[in-house]
PDB file of N, CA and C in Angstrom:
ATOM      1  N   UNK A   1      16.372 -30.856 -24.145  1.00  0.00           N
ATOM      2  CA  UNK A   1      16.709 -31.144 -22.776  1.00  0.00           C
ATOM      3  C   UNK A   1      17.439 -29.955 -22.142  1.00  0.00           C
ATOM      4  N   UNK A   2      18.508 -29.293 -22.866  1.00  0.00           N
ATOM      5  CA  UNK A   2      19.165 -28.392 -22.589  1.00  0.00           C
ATOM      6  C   UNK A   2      18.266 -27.292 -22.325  1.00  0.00           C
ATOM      7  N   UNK A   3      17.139 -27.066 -23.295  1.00  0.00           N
ATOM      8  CA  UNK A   3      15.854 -25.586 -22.893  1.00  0.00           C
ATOM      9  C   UNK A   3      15.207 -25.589 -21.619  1.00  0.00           C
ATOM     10  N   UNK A   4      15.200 -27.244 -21.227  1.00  0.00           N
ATOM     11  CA  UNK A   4      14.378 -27.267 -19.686  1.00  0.00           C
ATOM     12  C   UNK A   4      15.436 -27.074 -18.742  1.00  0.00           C
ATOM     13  N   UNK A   5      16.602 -26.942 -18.911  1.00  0.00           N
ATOM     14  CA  UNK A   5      17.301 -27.072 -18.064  1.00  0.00           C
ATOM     15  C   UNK A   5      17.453 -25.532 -17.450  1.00  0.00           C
ATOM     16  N   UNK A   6      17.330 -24.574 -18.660  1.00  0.00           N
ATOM     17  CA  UNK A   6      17.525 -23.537 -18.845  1.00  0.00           C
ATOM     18  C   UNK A   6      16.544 -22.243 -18.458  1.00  0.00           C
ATOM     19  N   UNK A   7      14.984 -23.368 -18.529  1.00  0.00           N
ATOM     20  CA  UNK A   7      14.144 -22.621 -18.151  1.00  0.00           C
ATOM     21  C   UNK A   7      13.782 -22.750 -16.648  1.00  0.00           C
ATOM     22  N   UNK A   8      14.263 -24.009 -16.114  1.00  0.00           N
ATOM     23  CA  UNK A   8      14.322 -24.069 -14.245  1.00  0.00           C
ATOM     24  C   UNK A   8      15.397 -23.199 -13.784  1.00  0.00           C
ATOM     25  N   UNK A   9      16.282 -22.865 -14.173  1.00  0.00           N
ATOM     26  CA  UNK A   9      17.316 -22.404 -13.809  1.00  0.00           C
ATOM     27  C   UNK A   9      16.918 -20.930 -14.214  1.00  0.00           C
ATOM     28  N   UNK A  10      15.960 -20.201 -14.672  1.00  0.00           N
ATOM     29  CA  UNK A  10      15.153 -19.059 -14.811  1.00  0.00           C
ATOM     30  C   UNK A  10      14.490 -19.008 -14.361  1.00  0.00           C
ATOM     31  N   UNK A  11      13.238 -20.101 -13.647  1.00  0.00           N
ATOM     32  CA  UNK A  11      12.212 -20.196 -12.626  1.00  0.00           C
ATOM     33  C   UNK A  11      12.905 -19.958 -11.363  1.00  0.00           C
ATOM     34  N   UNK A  12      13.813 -20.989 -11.047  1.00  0.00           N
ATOM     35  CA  UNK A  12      14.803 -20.888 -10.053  1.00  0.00           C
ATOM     36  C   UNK A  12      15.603 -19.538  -9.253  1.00  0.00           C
ATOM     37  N   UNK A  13      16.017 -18.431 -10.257  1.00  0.00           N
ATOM     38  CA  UNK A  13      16.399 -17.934 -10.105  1.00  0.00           C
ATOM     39  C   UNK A  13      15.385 -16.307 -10.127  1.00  0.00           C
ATOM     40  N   UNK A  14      14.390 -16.713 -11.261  1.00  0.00           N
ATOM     41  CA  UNK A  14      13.014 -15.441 -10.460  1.00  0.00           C
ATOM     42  C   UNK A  14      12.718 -15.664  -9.087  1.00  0.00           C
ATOM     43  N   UNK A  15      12.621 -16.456  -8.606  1.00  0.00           N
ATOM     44  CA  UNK A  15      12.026 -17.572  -7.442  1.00  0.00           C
ATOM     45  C   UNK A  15      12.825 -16.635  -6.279  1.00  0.00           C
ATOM     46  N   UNK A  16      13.843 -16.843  -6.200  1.00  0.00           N
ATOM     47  CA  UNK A  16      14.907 -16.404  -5.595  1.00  0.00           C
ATOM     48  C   UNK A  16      14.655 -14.800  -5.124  1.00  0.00           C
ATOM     49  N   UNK A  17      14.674 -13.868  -6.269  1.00  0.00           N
ATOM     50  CA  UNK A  17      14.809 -12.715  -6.482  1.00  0.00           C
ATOM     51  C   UNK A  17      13.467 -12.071  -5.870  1.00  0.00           C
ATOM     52  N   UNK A  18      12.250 -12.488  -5.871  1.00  0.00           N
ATOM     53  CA  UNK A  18      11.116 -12.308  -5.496  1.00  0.00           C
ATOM     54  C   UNK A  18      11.295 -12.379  -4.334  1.00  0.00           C
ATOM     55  N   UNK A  19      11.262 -13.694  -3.581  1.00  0.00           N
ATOM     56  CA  UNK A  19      11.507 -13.750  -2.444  1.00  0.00           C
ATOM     57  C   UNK A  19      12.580 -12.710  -1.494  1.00  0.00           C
ATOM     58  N   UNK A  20      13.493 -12.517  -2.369  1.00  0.00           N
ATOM     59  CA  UNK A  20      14.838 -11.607  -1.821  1.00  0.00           C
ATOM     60  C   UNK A  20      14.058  -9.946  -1.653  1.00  0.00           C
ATOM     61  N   UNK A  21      13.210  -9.877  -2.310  1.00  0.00           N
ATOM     62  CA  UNK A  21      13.059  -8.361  -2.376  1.00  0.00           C
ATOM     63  C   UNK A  21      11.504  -8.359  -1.303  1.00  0.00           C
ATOM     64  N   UNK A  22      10.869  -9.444  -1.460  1.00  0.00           N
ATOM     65  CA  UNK A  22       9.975  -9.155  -0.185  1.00  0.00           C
ATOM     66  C   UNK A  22      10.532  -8.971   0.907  1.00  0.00           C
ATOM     67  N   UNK A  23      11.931  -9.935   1.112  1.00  0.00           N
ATOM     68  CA  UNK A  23      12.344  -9.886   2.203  1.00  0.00           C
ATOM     69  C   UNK A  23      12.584  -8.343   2.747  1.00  0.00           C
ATOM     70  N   UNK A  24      13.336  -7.808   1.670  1.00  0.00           N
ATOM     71  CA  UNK A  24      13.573  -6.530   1.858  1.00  0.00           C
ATOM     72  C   UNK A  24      12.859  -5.212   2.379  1.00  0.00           C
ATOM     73  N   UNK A  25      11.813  -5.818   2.497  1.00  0.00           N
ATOM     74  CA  UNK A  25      10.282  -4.743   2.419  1.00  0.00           C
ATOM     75  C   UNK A  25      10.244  -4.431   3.701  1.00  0.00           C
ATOM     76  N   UNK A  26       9.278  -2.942   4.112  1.00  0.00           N
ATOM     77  CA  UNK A  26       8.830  -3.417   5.449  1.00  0.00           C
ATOM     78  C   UNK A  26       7.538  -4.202   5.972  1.00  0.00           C
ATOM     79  N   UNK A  27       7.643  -4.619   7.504  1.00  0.00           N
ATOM     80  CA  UNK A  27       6.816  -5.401   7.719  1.00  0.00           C
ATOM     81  C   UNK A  27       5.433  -4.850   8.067  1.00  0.00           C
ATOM     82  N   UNK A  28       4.285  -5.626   7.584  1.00  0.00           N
ATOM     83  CA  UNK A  28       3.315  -5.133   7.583  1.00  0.00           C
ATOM     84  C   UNK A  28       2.740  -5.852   8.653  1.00  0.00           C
ATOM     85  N   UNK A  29       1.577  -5.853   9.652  1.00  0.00           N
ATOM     86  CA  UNK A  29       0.802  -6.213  10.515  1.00  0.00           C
ATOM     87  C   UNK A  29      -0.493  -5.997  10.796  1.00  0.00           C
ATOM     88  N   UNK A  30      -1.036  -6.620  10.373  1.00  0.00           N
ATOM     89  CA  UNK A  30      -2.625  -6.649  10.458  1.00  0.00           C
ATOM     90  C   UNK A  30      -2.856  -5.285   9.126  1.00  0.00           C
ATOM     91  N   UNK A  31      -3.871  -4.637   9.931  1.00  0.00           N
ATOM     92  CA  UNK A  31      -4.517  -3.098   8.928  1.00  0.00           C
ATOM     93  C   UNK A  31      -4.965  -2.265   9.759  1.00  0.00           C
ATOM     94  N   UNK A  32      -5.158  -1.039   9.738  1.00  0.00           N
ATOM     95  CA  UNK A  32      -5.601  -0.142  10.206  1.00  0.00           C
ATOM     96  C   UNK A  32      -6.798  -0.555  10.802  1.00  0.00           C
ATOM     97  N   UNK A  33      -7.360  -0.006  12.029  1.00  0.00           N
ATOM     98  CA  UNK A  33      -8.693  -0.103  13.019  1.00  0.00           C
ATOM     99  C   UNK A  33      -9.518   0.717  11.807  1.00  0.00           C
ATOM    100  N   UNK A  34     -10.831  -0.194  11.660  1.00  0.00           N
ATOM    101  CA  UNK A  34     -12.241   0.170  10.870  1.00  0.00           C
ATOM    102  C   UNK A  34     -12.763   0.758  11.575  1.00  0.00           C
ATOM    103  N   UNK A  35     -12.386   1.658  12.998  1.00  0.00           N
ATOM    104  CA  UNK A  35     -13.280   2.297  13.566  1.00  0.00           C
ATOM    105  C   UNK A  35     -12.099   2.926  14.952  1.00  0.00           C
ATOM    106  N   UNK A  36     -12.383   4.205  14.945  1.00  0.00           N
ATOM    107  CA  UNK A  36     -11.390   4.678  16.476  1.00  0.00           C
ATOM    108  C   UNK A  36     -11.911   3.895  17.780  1.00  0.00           C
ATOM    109  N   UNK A  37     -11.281   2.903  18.438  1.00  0.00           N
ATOM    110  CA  UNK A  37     -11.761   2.539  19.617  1.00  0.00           C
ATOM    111  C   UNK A  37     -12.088   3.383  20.399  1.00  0.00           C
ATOM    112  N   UNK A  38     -11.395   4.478  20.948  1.00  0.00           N
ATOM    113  CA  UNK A  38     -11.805   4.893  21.851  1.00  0.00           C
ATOM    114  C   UNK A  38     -13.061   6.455  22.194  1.00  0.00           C
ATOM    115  N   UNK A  39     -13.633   6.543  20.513  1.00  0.00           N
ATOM    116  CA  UNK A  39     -14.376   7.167  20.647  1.00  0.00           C
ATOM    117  C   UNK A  39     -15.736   6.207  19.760  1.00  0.00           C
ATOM    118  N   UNK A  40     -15.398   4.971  19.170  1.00  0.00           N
ATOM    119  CA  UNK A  40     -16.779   4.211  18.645  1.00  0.00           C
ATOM    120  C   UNK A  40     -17.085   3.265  19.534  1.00  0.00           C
ATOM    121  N   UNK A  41     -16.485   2.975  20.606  1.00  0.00           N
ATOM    122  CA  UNK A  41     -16.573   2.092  21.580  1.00  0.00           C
ATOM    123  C   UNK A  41     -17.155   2.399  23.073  1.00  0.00           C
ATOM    124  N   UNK A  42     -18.177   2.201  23.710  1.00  0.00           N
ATOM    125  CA  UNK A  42     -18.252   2.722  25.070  1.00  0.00           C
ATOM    126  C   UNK A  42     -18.590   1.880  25.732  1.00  0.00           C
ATOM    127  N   UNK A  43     -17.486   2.365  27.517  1.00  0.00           N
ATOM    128  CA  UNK A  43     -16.776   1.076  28.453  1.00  0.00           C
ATOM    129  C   UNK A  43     -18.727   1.426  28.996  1.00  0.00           C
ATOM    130  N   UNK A  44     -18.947   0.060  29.645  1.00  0.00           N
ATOM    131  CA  UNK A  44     -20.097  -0.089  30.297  1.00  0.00           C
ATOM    132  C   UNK A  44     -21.146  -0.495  29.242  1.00  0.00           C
ATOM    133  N   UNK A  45     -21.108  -0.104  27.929  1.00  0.00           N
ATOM    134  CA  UNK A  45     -22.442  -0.067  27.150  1.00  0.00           C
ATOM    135  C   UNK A  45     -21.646  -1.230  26.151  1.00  0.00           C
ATOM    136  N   UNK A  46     -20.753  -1.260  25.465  1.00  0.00           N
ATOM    137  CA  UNK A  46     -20.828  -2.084  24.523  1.00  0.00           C
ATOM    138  C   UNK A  46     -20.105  -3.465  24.505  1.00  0.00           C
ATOM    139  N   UNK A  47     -20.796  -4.582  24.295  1.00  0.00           N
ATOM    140  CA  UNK A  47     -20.606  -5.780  24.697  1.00  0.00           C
ATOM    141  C   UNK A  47     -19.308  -6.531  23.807  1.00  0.00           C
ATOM    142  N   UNK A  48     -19.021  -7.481  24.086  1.00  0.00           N
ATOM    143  CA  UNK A  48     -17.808  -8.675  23.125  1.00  0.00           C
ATOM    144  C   UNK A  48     -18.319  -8.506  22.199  1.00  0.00           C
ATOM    145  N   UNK A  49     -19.894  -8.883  21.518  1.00  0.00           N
ATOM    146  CA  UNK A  49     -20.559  -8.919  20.566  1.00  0.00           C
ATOM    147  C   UNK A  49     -20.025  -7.815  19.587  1.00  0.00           C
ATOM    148  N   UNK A  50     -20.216  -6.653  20.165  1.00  0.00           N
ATOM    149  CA  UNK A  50     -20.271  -5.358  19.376  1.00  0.00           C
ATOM    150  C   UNK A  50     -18.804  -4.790  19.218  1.00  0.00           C
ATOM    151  N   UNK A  51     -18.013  -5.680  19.669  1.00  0.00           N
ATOM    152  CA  UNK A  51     -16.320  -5.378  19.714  1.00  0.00           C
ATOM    153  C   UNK A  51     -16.319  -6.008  18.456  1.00  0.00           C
ATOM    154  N   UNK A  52     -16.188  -7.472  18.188  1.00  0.00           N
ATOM    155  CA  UNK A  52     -16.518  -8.321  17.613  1.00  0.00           C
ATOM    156  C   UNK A  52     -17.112  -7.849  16.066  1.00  0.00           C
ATOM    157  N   UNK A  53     -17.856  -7.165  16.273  1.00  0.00           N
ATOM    158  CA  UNK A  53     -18.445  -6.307  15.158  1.00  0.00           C
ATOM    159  C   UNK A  53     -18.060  -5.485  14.363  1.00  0.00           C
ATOM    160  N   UNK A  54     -17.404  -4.451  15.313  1.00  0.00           N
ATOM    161  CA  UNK A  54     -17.304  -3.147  14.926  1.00  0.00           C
ATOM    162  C   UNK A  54     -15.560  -3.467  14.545  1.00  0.00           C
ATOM    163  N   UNK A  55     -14.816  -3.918  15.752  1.00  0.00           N
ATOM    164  CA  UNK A  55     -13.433  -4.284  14.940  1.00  0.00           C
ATOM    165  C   UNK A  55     -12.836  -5.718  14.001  1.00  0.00           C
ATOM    166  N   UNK A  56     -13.709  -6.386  14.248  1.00  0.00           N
ATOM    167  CA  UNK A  56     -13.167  -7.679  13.845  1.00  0.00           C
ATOM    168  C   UNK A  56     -12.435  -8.724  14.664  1.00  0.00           C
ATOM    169  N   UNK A  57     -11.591  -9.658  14.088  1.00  0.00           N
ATOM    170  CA  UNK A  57     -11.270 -10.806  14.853  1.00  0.00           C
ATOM    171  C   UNK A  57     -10.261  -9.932  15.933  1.00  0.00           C
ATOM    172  N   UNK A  58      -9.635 -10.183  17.023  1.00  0.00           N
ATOM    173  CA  UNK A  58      -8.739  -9.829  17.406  1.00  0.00           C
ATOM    174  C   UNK A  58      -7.240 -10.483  17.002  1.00  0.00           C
ATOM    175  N   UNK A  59      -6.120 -10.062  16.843  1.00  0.00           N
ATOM    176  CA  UNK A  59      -5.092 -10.521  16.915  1.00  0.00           C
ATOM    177  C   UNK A  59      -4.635 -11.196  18.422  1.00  0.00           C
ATOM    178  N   UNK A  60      -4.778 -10.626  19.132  1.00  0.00           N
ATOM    179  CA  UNK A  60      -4.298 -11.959  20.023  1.00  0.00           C
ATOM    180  C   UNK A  60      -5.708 -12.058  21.288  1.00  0.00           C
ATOM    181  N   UNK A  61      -6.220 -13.088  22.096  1.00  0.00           N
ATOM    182  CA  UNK A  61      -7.160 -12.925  23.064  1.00  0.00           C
ATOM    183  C   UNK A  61      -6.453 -13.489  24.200  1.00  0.00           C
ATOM    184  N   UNK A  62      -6.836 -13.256  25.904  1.00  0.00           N
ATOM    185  CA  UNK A  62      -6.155 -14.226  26.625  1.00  0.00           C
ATOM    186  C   UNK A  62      -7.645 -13.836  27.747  1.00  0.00           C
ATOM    187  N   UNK A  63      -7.428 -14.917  28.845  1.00  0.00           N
ATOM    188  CA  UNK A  63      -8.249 -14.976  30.275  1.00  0.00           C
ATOM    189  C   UNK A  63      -7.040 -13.764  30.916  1.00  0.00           C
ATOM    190  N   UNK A  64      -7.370 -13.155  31.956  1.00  0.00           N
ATOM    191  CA  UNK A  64      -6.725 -12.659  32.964  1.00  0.00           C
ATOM    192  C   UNK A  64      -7.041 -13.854  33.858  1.00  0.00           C
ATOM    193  N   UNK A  65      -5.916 -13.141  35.143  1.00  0.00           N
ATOM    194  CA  UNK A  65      -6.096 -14.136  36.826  1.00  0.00           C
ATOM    195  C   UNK A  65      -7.469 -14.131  36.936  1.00  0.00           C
ATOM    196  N   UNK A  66      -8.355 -13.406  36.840  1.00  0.00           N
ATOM    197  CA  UNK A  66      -9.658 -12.963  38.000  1.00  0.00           C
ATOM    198  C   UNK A  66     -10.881 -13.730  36.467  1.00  0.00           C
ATOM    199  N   UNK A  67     -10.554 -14.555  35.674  1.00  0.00           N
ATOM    200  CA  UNK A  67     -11.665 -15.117  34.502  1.00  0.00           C
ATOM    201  C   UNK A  67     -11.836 -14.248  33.438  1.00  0.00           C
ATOM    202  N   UNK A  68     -11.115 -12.753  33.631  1.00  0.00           N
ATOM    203  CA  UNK A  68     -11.940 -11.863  32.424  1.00  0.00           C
ATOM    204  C   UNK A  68     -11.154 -11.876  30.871  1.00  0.00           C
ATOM    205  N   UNK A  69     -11.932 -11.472  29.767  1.00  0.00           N
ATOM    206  CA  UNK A  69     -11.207 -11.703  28.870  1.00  0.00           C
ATOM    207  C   UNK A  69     -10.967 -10.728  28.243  1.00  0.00           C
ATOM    208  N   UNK A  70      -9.736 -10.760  27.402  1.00  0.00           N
ATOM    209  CA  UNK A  70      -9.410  -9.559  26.754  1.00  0.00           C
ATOM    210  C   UNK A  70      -8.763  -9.852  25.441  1.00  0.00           C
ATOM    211  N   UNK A  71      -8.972  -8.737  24.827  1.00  0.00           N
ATOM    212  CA  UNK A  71      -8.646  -8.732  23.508  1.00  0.00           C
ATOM    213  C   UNK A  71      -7.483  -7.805  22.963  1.00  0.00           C
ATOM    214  N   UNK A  72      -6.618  -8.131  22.089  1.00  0.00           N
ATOM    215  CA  UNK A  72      -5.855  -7.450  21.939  1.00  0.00           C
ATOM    216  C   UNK A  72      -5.874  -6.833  20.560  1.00  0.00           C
ATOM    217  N   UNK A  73      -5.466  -6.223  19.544  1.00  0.00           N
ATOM    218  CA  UNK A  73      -5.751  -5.354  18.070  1.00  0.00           C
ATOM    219  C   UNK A  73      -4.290  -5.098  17.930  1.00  0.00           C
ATOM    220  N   UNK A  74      -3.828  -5.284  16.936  1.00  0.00           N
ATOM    221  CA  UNK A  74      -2.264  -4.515  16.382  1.00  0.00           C
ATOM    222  C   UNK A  74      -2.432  -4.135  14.910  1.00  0.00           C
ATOM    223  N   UNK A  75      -1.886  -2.952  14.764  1.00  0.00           N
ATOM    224  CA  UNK A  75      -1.190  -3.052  13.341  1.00  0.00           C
ATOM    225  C   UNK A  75      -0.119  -1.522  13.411  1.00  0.00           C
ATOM    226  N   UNK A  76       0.295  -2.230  12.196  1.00  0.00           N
ATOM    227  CA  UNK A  76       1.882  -1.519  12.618  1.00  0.00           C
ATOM    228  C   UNK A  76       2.094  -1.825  10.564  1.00  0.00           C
ATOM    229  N   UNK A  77       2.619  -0.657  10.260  1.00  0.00           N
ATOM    230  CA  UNK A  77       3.142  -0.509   8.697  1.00  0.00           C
ATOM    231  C   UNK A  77       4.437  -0.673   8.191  1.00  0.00           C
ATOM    232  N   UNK A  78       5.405  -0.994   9.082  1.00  0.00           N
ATOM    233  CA  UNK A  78       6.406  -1.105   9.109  1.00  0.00           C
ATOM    234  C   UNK A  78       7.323   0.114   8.406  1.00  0.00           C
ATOM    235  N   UNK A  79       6.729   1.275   8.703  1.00  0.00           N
ATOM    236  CA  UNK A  79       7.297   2.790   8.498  1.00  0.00           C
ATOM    237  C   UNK A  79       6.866   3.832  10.001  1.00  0.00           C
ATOM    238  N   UNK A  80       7.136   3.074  10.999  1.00  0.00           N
ATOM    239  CA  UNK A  80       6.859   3.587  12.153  1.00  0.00           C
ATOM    240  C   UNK A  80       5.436   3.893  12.621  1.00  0.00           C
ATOM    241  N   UNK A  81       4.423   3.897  11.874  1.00  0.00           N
ATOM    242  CA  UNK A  81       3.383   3.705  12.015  1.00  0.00           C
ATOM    243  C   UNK A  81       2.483   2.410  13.032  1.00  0.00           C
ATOM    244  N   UNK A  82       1.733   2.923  13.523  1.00  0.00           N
ATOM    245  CA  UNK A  82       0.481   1.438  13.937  1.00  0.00           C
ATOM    246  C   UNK A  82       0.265   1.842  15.340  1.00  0.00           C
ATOM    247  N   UNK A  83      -0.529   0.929  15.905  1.00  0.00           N
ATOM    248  CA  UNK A  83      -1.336   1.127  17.055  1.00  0.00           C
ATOM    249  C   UNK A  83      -1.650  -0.030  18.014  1.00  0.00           C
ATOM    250  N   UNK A  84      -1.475  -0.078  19.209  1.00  0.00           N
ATOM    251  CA  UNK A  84      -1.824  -1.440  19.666  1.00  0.00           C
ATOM    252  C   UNK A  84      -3.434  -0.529  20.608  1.00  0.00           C
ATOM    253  N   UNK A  85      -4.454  -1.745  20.486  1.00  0.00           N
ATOM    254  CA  UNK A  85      -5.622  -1.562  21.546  1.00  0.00           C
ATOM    255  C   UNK A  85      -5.841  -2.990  22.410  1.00  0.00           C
ATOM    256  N   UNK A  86      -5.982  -2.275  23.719  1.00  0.00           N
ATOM    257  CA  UNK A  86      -6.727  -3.418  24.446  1.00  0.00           C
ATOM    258  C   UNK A  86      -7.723  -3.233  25.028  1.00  0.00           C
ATOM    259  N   UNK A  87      -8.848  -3.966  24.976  1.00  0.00           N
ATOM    260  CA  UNK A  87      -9.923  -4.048  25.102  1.00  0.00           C
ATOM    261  C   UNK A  87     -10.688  -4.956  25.968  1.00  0.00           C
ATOM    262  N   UNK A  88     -10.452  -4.372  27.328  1.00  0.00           N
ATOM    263  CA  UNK A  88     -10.968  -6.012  28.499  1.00  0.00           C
ATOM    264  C   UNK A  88     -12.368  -5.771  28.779  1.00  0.00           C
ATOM    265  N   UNK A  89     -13.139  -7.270  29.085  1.00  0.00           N
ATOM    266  CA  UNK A  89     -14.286  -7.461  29.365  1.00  0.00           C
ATOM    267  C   UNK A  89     -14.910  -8.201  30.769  1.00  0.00           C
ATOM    268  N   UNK A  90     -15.781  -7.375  31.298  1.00  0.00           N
ATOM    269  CA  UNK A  90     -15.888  -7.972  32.541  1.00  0.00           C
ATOM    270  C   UNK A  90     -16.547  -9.460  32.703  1.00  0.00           C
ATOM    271  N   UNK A  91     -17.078  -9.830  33.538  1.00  0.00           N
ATOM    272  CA  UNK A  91     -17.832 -11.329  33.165  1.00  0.00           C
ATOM    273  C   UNK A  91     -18.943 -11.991  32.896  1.00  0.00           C
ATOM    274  N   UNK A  92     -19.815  -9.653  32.471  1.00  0.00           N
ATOM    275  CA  UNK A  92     -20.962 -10.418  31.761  1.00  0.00           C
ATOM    276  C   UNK A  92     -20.589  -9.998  30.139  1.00  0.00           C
ATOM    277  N   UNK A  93     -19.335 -10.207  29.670  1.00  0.00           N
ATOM    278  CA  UNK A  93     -18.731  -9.871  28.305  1.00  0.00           C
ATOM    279  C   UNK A  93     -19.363  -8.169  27.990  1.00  0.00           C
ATOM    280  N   UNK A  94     -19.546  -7.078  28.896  1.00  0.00           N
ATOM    281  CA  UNK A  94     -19.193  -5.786  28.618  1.00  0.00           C
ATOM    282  C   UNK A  94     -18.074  -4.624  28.960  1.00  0.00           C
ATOM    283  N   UNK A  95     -17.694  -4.357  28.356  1.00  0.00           N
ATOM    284  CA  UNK A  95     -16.427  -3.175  28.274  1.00  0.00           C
ATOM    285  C   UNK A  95     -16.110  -2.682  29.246  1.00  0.00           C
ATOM    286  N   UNK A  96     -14.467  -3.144  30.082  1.00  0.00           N
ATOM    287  CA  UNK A  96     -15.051  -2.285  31.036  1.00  0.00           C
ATOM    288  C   UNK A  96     -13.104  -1.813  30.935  1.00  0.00           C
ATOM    289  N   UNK A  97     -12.507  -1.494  30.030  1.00  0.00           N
ATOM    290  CA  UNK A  97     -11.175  -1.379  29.519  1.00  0.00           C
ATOM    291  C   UNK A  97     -10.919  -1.097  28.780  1.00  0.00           C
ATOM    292  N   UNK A  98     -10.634   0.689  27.669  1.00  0.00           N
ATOM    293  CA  UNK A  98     -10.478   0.085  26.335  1.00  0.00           C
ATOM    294  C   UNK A  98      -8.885   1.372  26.549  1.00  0.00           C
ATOM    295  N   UNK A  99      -8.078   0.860  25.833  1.00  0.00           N
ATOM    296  CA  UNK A  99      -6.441   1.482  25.842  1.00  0.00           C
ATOM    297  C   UNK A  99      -6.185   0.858  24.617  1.00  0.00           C
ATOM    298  N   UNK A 100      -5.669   2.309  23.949  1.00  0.00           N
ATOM    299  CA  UNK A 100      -5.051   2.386  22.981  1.00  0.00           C
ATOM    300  C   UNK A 100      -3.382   3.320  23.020  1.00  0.00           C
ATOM    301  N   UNK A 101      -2.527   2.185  22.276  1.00  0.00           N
ATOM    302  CA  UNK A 101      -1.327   3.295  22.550  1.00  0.00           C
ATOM    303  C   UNK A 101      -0.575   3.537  21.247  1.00  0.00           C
ATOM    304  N   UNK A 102       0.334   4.234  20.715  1.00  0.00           N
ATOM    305  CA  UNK A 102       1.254   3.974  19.391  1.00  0.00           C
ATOM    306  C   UNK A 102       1.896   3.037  19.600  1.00  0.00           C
TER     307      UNK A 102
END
């Protein structure tokens, strides 16, 4: 009885320590762009579809006032590193916005 007691109180306390040292880490966000937006991407020619494609899901999407939609991309390494892109679409879903900043 005393060994189980002994071995939660070792689970317990790895448990702890793990958690304590992720905490410690820096923060990571998303991953690096699979492709430079602003030279694999072109405003007028390439559609939601091919956004969709070429970068993946977006991290955040919203409507603007005027119906159009846009997409947003982050990642950030938590060593000063990362990149935000936005990527708006007019309302036949082609490119007509693409900004990228550090």
């Amino acid at each position: 009885m005393k060994t189980k007691r002994i071995r939660r109180l070792i689970l317990l306390v790895a448990v702890l320590l793990l958690c304590g040292s992720l905490a410690c880490g820096p923060l990571w966000l998303g991953a690096r762009f699979p492709i430079n937006p602003q030279t694999d991407l072109k405003i007028g020619h390439d559609q939601k579809s091919d956004v969709l494609r070429k970068m993946g899901r977006p991290y955040r999407t919203f409507v603007d006032s005027e119906g159009r939609e846009v997409f947003t991309y982050l990642w950030a390494d938590g060593k000063g590193n990362g990149e935000k892109a936005v990527i708006a679409f007019n309302k036949n879903e082609v490119i007509y916005l693409i900004e990228v900043s550090p």
